[in-house]
N, C-alpha and C. Protein backbone atom coordinates (compact mmCIF):
# COMPACT_ATOMS: atom_id res chain seq x y z
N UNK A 1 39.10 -21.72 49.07
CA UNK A 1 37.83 -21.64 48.37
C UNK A 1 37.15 -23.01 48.32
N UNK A 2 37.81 -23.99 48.37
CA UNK A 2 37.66 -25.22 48.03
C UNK A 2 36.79 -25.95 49.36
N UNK A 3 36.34 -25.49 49.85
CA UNK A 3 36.04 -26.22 51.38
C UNK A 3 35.77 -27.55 51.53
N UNK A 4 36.00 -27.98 52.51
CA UNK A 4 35.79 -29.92 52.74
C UNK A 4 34.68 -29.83 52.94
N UNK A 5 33.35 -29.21 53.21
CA UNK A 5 32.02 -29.65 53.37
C UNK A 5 31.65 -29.71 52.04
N UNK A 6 32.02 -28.37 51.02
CA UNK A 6 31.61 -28.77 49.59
C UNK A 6 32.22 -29.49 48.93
N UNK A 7 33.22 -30.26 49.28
CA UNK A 7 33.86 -31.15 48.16
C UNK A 7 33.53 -32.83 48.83
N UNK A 8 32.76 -32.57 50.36
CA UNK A 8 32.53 -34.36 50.80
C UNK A 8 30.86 -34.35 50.37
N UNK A 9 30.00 -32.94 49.92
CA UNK A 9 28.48 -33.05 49.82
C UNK A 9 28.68 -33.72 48.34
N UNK A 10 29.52 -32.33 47.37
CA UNK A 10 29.27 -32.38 45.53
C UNK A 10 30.18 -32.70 45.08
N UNK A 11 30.14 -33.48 43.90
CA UNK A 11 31.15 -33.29 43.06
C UNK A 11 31.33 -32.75 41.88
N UNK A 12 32.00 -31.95 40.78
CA UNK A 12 31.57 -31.20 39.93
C UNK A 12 32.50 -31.80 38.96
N UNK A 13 32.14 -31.87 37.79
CA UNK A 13 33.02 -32.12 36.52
C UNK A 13 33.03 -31.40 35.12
N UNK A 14 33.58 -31.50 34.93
CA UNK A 14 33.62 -30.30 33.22
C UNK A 14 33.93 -31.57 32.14
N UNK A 15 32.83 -31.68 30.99
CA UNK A 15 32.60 -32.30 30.35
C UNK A 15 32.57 -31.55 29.10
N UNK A 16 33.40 -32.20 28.19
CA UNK A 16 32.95 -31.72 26.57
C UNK A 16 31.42 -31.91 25.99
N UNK A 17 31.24 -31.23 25.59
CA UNK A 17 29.87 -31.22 24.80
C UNK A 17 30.10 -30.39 23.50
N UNK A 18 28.90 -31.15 22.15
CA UNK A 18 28.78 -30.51 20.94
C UNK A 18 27.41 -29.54 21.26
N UNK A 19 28.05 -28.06 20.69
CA UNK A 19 27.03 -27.50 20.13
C UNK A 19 27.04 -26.58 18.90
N UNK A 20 26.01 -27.31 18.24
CA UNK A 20 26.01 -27.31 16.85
C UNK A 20 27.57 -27.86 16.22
N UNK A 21 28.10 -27.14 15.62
CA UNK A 21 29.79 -27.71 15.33
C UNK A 21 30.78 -27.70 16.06
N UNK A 22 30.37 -26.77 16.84
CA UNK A 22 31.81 -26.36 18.04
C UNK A 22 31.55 -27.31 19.38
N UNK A 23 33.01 -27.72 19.73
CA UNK A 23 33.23 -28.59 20.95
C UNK A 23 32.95 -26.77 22.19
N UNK A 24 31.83 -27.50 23.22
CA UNK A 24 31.97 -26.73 24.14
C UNK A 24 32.45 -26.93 25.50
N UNK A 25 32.71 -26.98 26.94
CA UNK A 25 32.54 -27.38 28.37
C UNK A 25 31.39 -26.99 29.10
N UNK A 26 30.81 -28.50 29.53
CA UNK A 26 29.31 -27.90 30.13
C UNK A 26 29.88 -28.36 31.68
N UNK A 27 29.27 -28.13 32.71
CA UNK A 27 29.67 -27.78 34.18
C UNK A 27 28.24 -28.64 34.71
N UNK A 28 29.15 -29.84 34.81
CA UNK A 28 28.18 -30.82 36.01
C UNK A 28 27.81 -30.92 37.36
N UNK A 29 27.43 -31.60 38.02
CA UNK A 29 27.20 -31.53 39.53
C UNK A 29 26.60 -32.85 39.84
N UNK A 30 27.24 -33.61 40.93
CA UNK A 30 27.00 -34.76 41.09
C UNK A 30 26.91 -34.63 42.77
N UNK A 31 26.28 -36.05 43.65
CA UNK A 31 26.50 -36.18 45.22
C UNK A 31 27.61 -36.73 44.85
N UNK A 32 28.25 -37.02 46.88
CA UNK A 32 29.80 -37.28 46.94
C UNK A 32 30.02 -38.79 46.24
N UNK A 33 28.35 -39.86 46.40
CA UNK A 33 28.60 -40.75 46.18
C UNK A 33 27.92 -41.21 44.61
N UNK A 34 27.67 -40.47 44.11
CA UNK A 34 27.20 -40.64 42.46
C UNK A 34 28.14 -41.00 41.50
N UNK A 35 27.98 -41.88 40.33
CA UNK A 35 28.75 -42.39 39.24
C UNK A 35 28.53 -41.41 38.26
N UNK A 36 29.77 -41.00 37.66
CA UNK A 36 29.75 -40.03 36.80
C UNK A 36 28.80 -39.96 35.52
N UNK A 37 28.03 -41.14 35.14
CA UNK A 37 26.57 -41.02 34.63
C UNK A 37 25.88 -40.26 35.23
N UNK A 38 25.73 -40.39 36.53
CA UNK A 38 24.57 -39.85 37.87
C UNK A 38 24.46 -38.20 37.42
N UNK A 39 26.05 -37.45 37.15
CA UNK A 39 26.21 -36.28 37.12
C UNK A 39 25.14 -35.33 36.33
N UNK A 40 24.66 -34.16 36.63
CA UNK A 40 23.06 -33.51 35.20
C UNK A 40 24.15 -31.97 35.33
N UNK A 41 23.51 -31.40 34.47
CA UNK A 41 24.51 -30.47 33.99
C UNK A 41 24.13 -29.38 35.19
N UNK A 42 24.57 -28.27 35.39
CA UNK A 42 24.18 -27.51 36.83
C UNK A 42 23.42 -26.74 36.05
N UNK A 43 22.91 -25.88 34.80
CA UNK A 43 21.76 -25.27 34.62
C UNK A 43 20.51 -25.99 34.55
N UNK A 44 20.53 -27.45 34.75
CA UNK A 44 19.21 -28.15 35.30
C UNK A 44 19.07 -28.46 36.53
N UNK A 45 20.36 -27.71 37.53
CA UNK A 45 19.86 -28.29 38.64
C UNK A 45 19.40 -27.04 39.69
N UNK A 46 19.05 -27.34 41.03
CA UNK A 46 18.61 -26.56 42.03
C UNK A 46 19.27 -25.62 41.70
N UNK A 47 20.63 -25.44 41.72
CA UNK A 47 21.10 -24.04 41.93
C UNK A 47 20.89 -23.08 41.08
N UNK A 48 20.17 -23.64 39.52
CA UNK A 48 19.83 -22.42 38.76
C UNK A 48 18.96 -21.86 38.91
N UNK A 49 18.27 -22.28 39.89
CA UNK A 49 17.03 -21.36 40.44
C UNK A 49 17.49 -20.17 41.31
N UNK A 50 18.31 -20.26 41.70
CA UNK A 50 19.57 -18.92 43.10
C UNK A 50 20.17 -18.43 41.73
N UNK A 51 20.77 -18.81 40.49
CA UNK A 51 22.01 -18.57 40.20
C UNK A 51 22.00 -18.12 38.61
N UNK A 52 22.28 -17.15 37.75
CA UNK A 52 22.35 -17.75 36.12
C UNK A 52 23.13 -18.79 35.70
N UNK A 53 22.78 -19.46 35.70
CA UNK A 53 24.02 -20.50 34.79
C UNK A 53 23.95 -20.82 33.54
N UNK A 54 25.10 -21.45 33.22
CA UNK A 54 24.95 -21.18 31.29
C UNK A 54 24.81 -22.86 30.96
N UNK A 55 24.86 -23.36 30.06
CA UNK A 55 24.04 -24.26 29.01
C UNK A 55 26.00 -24.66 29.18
N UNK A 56 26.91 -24.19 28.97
CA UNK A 56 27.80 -24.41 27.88
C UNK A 56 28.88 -23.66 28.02
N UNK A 57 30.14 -23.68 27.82
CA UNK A 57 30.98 -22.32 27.88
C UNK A 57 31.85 -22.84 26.84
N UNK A 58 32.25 -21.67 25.85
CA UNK A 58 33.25 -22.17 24.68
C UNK A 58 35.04 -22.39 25.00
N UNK A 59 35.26 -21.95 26.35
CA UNK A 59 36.40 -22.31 27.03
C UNK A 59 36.23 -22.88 28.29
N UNK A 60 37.31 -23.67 28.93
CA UNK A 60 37.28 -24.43 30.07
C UNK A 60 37.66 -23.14 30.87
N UNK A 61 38.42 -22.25 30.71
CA UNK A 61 38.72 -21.50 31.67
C UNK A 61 36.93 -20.60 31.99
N UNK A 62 35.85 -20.45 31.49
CA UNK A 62 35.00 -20.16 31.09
C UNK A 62 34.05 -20.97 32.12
N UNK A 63 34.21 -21.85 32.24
CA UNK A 63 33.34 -23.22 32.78
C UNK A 63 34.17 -23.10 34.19
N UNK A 64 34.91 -23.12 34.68
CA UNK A 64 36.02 -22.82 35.89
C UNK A 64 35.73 -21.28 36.55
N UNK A 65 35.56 -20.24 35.64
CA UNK A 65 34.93 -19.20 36.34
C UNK A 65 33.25 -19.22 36.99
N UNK A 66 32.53 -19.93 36.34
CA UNK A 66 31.36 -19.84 36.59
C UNK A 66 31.42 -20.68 38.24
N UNK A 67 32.16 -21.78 38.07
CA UNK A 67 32.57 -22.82 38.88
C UNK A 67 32.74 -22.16 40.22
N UNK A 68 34.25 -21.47 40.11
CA UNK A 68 34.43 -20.50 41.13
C UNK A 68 32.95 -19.54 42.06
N UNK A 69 32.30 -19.19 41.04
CA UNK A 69 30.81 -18.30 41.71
C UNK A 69 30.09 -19.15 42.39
N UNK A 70 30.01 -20.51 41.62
CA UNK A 70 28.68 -21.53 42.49
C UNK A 70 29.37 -21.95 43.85
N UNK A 71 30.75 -22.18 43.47
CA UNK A 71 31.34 -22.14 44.66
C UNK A 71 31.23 -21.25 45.91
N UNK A 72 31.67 -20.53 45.78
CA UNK A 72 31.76 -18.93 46.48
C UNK A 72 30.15 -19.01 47.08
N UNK A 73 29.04 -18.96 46.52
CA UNK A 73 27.91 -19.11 46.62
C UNK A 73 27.04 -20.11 47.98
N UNK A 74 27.76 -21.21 47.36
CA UNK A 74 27.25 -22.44 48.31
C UNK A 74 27.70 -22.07 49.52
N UNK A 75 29.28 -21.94 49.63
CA UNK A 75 29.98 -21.54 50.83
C UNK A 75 29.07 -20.85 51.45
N UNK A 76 28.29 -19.68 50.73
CA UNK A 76 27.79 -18.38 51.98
C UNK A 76 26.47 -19.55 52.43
N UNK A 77 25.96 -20.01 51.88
CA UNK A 77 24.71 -20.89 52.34
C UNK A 77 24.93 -22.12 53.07
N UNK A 78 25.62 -23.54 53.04
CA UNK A 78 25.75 -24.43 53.50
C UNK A 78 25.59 -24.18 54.86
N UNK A 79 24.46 -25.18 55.49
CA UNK A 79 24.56 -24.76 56.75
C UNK A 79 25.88 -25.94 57.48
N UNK A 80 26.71 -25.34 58.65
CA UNK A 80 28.06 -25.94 59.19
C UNK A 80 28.21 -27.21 59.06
């Protein structure tokens, strides 16, 4: 699932975030060569225009499924 074209283009990270009181995991997206500042959360980026994406997920396993889809996703599009 993991392919070497999507893991030498993006890099993705799962970050804690507050919302309201509760600790959540929000689902980043960075280039191969960006500083993990660089990273914007993936419902502000291009792909939420193709994709629903969420703000936030109240579990990491939660943030890892969505992960899996953008994945799965890119794969069918990336051109070779």
């Amino acid at each position: 699932m993991f392919n070497k074209r999507v893991k030498k283009r993006f890099q993705f990270r799962l970050y804690r975030v507050r919302v309201g009181n509760a600790l959540h995991f929000q689902l980043r997206v960075g280039l191969g060569d960006d500083m993990p500042s660089d990273f914007i959360p993936v419902h502000r980026s291009a792909f939420a225009k193709h994709l629903p994406l969420e703000e936030s997920h109240p579990t990491a396993v939660d943030a890892h499924f969505e992960l899996s889809g953008l994945l799965a996703w890119m794969e069918e599009r990336l051109p070779g």
